[in-house]
PDB file of N, CA and C in Angstrom:
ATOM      1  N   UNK A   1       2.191 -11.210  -8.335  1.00  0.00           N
ATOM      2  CA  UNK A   1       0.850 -11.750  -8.162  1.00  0.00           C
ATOM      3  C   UNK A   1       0.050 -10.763  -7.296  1.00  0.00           C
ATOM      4  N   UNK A   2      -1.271 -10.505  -7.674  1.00  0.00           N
ATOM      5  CA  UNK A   2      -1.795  -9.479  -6.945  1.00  0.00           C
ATOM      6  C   UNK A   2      -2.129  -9.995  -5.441  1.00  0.00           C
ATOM      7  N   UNK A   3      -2.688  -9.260  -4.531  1.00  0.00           N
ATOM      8  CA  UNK A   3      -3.226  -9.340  -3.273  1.00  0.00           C
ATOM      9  C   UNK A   3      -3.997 -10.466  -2.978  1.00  0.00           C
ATOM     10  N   UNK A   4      -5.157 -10.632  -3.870  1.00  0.00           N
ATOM     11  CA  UNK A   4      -6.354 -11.368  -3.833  1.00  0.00           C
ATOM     12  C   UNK A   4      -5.799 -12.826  -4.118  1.00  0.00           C
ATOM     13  N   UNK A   5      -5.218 -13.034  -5.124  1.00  0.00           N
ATOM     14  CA  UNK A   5      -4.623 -14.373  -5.418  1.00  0.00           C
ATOM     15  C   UNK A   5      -3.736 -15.145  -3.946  1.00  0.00           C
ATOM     16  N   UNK A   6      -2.746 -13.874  -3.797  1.00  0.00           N
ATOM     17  CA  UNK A   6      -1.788 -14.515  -2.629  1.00  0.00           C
ATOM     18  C   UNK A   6      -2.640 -14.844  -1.388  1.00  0.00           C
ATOM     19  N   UNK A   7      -3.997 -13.739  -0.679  1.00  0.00           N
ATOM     20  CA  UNK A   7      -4.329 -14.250   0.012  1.00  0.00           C
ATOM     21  C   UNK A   7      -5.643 -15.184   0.061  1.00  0.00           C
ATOM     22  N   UNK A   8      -5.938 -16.146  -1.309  1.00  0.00           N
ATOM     23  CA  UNK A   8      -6.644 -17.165  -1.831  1.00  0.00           C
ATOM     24  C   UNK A   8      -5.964 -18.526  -1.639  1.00  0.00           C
ATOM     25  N   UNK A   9      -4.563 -18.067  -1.971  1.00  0.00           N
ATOM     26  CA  UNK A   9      -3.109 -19.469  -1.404  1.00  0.00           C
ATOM     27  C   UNK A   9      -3.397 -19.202   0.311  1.00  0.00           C
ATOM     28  N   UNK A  10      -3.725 -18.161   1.609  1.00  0.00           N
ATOM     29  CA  UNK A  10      -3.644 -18.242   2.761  1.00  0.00           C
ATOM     30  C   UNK A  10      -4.864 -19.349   2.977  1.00  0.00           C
ATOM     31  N   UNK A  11      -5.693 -18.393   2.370  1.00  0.00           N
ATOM     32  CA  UNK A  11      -6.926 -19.590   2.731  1.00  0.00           C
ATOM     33  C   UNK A  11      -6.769 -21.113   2.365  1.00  0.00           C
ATOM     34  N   UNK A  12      -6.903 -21.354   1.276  1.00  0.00           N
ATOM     35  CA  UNK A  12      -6.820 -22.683   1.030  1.00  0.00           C
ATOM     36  C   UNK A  12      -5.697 -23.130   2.204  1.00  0.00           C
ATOM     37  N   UNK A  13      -5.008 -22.571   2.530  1.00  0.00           N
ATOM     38  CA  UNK A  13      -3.979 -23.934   3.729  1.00  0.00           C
ATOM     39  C   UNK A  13      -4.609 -23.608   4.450  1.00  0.00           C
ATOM     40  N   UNK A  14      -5.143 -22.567   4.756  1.00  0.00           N
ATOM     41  CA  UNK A  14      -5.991 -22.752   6.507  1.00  0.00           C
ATOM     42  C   UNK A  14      -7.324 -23.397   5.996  1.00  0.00           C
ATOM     43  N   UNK A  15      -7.658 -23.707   4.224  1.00  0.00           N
ATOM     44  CA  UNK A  15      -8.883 -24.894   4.869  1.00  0.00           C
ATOM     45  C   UNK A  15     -10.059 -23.685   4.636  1.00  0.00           C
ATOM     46  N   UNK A  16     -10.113 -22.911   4.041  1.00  0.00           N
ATOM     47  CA  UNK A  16     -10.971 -21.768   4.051  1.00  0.00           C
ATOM     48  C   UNK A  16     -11.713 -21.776   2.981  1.00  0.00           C
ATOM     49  N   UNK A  17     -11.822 -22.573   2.498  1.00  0.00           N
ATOM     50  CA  UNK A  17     -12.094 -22.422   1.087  1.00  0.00           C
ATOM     51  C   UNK A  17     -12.389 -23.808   0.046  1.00  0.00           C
ATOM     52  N   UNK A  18     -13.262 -24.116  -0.402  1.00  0.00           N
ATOM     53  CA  UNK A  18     -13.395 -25.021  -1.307  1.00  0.00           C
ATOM     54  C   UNK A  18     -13.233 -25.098  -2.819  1.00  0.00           C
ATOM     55  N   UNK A  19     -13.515 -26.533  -4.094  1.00  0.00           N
ATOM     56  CA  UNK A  19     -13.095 -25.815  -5.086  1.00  0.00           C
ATOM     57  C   UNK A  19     -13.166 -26.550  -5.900  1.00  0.00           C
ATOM     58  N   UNK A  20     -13.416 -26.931  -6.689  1.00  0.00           N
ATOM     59  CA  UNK A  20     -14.546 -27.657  -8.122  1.00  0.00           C
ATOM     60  C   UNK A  20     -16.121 -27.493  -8.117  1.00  0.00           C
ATOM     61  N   UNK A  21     -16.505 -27.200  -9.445  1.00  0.00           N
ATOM     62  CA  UNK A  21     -17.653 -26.913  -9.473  1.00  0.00           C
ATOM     63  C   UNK A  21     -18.598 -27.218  -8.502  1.00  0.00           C
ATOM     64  N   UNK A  22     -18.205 -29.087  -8.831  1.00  0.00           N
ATOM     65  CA  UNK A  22     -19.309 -29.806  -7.854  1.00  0.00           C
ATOM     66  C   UNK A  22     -19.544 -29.575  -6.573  1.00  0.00           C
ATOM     67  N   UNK A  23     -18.166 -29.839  -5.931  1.00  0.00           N
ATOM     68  CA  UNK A  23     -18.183 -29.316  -4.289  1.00  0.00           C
ATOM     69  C   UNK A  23     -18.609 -27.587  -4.331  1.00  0.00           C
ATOM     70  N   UNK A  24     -18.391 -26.812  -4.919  1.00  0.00           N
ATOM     71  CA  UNK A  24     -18.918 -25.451  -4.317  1.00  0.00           C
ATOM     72  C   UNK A  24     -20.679 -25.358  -4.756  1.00  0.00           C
ATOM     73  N   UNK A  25     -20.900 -26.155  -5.671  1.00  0.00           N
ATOM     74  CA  UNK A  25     -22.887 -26.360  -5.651  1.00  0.00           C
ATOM     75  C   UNK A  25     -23.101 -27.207  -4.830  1.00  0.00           C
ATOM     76  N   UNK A  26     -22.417 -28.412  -4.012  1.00  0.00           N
ATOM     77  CA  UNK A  26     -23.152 -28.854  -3.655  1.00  0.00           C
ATOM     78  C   UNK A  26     -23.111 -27.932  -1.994  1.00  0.00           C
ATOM     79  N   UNK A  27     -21.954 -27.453  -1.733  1.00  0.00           N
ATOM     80  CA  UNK A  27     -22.192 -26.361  -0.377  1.00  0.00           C
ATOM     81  C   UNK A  27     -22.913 -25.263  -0.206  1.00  0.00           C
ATOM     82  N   UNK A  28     -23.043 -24.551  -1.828  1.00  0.00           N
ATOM     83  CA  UNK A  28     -23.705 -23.625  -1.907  1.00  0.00           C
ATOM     84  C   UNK A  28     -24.833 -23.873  -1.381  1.00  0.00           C
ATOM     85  N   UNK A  29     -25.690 -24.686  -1.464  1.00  0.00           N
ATOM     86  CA  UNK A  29     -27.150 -25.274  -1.066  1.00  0.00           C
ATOM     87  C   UNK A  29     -27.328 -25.681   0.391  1.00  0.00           C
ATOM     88  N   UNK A  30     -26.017 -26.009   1.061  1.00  0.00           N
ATOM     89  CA  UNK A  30     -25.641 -26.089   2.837  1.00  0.00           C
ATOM     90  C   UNK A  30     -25.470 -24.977   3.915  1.00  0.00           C
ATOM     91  N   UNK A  31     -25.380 -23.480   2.421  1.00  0.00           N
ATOM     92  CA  UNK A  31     -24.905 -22.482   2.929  1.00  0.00           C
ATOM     93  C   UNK A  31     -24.028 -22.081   3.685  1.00  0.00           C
ATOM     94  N   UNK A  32     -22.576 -23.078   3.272  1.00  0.00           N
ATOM     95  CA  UNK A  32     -21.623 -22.669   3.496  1.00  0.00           C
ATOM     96  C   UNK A  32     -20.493 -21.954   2.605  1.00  0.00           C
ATOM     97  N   UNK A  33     -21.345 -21.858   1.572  1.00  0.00           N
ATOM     98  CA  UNK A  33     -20.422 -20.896   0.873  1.00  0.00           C
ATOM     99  C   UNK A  33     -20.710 -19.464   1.210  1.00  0.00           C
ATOM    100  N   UNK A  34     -19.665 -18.463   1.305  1.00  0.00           N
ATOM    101  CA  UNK A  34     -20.015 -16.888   1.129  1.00  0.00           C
ATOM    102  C   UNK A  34     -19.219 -16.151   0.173  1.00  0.00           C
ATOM    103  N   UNK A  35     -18.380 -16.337  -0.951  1.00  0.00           N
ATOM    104  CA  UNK A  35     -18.045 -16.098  -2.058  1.00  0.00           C
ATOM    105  C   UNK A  35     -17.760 -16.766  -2.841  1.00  0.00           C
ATOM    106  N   UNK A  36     -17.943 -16.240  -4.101  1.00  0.00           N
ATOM    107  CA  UNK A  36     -17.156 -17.642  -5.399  1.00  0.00           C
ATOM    108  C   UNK A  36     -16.070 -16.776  -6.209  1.00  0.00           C
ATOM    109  N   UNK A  37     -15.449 -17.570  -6.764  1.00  0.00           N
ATOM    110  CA  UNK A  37     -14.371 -17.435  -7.733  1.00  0.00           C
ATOM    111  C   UNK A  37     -14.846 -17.798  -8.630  1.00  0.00           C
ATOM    112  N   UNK A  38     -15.234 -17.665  -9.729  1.00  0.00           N
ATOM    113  CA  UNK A  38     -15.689 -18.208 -10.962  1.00  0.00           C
ATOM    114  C   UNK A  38     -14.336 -17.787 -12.471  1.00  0.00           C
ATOM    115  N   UNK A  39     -13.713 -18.723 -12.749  1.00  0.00           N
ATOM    116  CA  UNK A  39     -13.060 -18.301 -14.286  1.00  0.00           C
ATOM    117  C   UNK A  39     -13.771 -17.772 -15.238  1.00  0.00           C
ATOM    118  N   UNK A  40     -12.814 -16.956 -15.966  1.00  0.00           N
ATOM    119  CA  UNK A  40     -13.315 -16.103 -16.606  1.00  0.00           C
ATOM    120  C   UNK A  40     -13.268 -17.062 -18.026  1.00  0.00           C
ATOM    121  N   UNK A  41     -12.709 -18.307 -17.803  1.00  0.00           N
ATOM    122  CA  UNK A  41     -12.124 -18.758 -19.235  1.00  0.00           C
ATOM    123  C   UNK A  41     -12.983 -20.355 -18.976  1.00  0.00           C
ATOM    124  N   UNK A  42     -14.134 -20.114 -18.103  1.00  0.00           N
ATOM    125  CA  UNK A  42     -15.194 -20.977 -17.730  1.00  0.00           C
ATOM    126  C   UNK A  42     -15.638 -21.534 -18.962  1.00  0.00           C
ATOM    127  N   UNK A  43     -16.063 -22.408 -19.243  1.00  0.00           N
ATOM    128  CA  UNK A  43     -17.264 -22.761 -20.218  1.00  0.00           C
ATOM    129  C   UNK A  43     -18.305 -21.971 -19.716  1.00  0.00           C
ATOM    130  N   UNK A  44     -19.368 -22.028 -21.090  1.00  0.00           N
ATOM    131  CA  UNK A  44     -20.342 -21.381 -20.569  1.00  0.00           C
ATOM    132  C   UNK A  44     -21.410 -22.157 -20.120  1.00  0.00           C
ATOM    133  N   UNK A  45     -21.045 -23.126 -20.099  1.00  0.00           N
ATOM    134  CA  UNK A  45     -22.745 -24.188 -19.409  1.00  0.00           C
ATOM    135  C   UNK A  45     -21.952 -23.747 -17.424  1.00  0.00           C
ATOM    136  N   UNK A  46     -20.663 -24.076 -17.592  1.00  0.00           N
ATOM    137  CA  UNK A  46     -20.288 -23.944 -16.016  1.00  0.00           C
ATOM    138  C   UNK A  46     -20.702 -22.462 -15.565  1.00  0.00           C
ATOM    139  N   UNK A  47     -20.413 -21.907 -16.423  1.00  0.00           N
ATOM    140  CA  UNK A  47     -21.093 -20.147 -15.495  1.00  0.00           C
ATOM    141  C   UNK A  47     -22.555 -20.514 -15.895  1.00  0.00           C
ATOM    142  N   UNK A  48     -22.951 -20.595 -16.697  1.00  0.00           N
ATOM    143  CA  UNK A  48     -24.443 -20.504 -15.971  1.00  0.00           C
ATOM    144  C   UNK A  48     -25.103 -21.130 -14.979  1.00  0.00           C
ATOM    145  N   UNK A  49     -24.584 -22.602 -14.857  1.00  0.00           N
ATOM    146  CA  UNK A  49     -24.907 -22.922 -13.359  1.00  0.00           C
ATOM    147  C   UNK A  49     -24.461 -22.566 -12.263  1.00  0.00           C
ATOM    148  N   UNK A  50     -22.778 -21.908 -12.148  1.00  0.00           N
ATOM    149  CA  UNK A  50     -22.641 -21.069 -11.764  1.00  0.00           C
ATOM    150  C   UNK A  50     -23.458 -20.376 -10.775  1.00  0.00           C
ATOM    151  N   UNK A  51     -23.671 -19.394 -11.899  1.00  0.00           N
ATOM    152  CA  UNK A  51     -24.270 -18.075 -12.037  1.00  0.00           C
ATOM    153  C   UNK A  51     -25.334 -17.836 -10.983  1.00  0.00           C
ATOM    154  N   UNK A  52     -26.395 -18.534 -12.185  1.00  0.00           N
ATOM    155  CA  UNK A  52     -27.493 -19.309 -11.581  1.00  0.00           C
ATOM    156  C   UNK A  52     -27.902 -19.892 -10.085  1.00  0.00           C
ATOM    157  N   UNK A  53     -26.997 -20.642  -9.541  1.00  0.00           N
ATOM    158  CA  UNK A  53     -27.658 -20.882  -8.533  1.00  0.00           C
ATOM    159  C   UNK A  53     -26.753 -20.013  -7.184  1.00  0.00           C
ATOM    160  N   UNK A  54     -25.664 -19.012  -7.625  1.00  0.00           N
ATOM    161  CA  UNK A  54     -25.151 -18.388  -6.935  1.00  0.00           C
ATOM    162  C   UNK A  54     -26.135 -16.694  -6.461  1.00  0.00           C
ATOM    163  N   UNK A  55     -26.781 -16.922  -7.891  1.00  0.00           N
ATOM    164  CA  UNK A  55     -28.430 -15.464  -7.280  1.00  0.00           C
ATOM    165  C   UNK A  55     -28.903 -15.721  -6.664  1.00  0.00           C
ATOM    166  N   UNK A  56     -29.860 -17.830  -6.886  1.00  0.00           N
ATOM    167  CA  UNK A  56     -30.713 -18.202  -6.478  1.00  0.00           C
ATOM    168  C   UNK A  56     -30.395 -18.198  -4.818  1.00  0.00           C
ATOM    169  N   UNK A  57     -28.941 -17.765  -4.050  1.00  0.00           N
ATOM    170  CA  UNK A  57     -28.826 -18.195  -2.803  1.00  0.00           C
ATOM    171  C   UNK A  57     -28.080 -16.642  -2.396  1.00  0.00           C
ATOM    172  N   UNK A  58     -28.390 -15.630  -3.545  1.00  0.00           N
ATOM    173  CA  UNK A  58     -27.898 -14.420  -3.158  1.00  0.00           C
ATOM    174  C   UNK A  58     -26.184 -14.553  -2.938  1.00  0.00           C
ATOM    175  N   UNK A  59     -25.614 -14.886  -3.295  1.00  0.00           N
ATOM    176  CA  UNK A  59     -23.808 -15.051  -3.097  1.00  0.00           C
ATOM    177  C   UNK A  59     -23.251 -14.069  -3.998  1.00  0.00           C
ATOM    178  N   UNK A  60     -22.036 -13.430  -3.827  1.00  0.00           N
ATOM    179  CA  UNK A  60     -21.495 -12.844  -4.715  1.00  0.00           C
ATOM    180  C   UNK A  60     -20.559 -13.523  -5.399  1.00  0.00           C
ATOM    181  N   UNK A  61     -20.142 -13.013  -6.700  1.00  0.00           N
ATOM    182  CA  UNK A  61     -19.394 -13.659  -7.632  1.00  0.00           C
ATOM    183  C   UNK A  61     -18.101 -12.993  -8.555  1.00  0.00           C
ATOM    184  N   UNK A  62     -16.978 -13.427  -8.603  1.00  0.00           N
ATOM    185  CA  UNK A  62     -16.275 -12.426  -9.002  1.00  0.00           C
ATOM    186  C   UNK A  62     -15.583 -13.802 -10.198  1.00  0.00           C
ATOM    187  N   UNK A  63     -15.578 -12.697 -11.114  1.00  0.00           N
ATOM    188  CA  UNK A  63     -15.268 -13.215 -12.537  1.00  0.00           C
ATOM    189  C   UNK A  63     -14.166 -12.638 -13.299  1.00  0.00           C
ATOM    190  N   UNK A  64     -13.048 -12.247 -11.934  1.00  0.00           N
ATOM    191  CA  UNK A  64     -12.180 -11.666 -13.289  1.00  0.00           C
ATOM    192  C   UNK A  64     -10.384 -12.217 -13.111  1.00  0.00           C
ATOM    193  N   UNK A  65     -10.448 -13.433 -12.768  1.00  0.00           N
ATOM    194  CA  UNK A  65      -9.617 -14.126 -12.972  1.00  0.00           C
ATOM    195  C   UNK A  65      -9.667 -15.734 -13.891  1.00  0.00           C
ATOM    196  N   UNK A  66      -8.556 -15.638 -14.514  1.00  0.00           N
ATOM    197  CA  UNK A  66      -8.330 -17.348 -15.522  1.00  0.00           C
ATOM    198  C   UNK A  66      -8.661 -18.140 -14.315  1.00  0.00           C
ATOM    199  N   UNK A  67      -8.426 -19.703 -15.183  1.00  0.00           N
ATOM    200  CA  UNK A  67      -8.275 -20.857 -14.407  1.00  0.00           C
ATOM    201  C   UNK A  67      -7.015 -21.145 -13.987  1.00  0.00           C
ATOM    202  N   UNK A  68      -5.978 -20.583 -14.917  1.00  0.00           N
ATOM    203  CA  UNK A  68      -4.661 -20.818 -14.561  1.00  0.00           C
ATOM    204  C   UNK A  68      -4.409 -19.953 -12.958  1.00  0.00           C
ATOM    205  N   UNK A  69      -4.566 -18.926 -13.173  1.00  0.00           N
ATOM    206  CA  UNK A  69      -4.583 -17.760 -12.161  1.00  0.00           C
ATOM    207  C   UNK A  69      -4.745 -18.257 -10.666  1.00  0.00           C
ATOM    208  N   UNK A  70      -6.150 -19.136 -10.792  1.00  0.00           N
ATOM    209  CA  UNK A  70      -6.534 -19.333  -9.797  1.00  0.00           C
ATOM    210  C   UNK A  70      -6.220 -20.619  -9.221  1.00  0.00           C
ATOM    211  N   UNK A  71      -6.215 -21.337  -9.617  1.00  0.00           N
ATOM    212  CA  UNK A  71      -5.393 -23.112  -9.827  1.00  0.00           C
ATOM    213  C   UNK A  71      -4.170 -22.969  -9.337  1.00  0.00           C
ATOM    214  N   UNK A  72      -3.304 -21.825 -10.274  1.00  0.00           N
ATOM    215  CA  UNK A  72      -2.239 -21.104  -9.229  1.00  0.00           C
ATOM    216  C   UNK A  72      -1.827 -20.845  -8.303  1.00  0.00           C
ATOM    217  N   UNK A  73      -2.910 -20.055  -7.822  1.00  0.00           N
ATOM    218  CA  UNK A  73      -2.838 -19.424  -5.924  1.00  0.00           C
ATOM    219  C   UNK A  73      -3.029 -20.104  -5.257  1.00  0.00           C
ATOM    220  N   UNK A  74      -3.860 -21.471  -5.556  1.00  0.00           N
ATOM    221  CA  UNK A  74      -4.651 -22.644  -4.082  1.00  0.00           C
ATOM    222  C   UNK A  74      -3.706 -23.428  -4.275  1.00  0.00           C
ATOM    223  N   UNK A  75      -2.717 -23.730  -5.772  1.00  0.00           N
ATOM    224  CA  UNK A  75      -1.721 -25.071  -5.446  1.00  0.00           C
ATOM    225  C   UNK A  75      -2.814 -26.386  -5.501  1.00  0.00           C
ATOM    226  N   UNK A  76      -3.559 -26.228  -6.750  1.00  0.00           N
ATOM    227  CA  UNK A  76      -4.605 -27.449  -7.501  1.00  0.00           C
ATOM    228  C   UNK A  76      -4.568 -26.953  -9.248  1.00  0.00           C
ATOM    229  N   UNK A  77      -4.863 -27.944  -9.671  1.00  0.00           N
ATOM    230  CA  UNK A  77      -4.769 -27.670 -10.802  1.00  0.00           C
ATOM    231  C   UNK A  77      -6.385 -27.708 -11.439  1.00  0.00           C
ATOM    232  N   UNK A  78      -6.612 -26.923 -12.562  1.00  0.00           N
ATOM    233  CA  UNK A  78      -7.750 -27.044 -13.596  1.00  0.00           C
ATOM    234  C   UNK A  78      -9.086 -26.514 -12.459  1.00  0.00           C
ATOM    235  N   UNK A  79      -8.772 -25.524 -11.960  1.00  0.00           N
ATOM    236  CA  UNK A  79      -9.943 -25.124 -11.110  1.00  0.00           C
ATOM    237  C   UNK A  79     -10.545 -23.701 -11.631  1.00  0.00           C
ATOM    238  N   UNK A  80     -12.099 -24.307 -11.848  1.00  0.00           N
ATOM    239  CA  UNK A  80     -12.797 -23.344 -12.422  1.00  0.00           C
ATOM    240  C   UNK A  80     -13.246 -22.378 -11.598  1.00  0.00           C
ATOM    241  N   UNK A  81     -13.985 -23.028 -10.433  1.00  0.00           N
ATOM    242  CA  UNK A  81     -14.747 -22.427  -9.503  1.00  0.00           C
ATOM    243  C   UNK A  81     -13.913 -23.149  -8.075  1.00  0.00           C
ATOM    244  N   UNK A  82     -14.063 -21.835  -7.228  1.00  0.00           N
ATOM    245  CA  UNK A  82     -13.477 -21.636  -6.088  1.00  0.00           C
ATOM    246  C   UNK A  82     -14.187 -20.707  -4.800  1.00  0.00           C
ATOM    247  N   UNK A  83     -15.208 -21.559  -4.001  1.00  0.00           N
ATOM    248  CA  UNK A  83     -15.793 -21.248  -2.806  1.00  0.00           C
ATOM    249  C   UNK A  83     -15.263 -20.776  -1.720  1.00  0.00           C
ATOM    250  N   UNK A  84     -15.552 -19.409  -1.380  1.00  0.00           N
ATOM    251  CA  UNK A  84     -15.087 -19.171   0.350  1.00  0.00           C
ATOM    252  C   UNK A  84     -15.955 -19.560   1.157  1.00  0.00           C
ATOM    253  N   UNK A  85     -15.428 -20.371   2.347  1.00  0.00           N
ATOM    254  CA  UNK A  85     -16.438 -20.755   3.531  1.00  0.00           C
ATOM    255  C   UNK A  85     -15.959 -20.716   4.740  1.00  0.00           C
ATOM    256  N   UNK A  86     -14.790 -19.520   4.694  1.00  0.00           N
ATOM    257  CA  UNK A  86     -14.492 -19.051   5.627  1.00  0.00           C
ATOM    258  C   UNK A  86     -14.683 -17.155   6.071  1.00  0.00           C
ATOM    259  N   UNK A  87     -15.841 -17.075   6.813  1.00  0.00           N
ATOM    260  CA  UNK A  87     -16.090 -15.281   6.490  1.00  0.00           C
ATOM    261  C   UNK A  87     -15.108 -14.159   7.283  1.00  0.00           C
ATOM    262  N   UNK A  88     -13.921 -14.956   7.903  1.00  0.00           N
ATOM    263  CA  UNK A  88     -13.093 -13.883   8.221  1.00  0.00           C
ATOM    264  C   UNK A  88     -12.008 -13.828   6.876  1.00  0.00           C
ATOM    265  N   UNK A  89     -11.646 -14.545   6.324  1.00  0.00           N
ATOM    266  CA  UNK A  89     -11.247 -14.351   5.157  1.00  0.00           C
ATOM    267  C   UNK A  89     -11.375 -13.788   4.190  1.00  0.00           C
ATOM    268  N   UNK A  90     -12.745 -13.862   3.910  1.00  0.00           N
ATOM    269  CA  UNK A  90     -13.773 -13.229   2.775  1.00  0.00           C
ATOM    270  C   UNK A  90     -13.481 -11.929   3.030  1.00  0.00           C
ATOM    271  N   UNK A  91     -13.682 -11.203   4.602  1.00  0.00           N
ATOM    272  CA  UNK A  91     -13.406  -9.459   4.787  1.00  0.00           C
ATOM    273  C   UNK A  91     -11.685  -9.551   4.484  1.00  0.00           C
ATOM    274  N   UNK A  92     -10.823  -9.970   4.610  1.00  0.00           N
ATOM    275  CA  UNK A  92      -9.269  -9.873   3.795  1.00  0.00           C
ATOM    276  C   UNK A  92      -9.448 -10.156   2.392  1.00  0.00           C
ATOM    277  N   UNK A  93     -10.013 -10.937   1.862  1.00  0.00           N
ATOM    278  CA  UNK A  93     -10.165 -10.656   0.321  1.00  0.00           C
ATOM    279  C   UNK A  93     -11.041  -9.483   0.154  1.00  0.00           C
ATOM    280  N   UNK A  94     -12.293  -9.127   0.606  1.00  0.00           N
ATOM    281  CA  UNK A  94     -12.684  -7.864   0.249  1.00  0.00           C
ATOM    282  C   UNK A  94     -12.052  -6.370   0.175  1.00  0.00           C
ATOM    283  N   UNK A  95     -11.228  -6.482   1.153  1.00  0.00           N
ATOM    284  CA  UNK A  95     -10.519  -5.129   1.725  1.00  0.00           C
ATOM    285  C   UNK A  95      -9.621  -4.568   0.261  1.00  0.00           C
TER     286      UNK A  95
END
């Protein structure tokens, strides 16, 4: 499993991180999100809202993992979208 995944499983137990569509739009707008996970195997109405309101609040977005992939690493199942709202984390996933 690559880097990014394993330390996506750190976060989620420390709580770093949120994760269904709904909950990461409705934080996005609280501005507590500072990255998304978006599936690559998304529907496309879900990435465009997505998408969409992740410009509208300037966030970055990374699109190149499944749902399985990622559902995987947090230990939840059927997760499309996956919020960081923790920003010391975010610089360990960036690195």
């Amino acid at each position: 499993m690559d880097k990014i995944l394993n330390n996506l499983g750190l976060c989620q137990r420390a709580r770093g991180l949120i994760s269904g569509e709904e909950n990461v739009l409705t934080e996005l707008s609280s501005n507590k999100v500072n990255y998304i996970f978006l599936a690559k195997d998304a529907s496309e109405n879900t990435k465009k809202r997505v998408k969409d309101k992740a410009k509208y609040y300037q966030i970055e977005f990374d699109e190149s993992y499944t749902s399985m992939e990622l559902s995987h690493a947090i230990g939840k199942e059927n997760r499309m979208v996956i919020g960081i709202t923790n920003s010391s984390f975010l610089k360990i996933l960036k690195k």
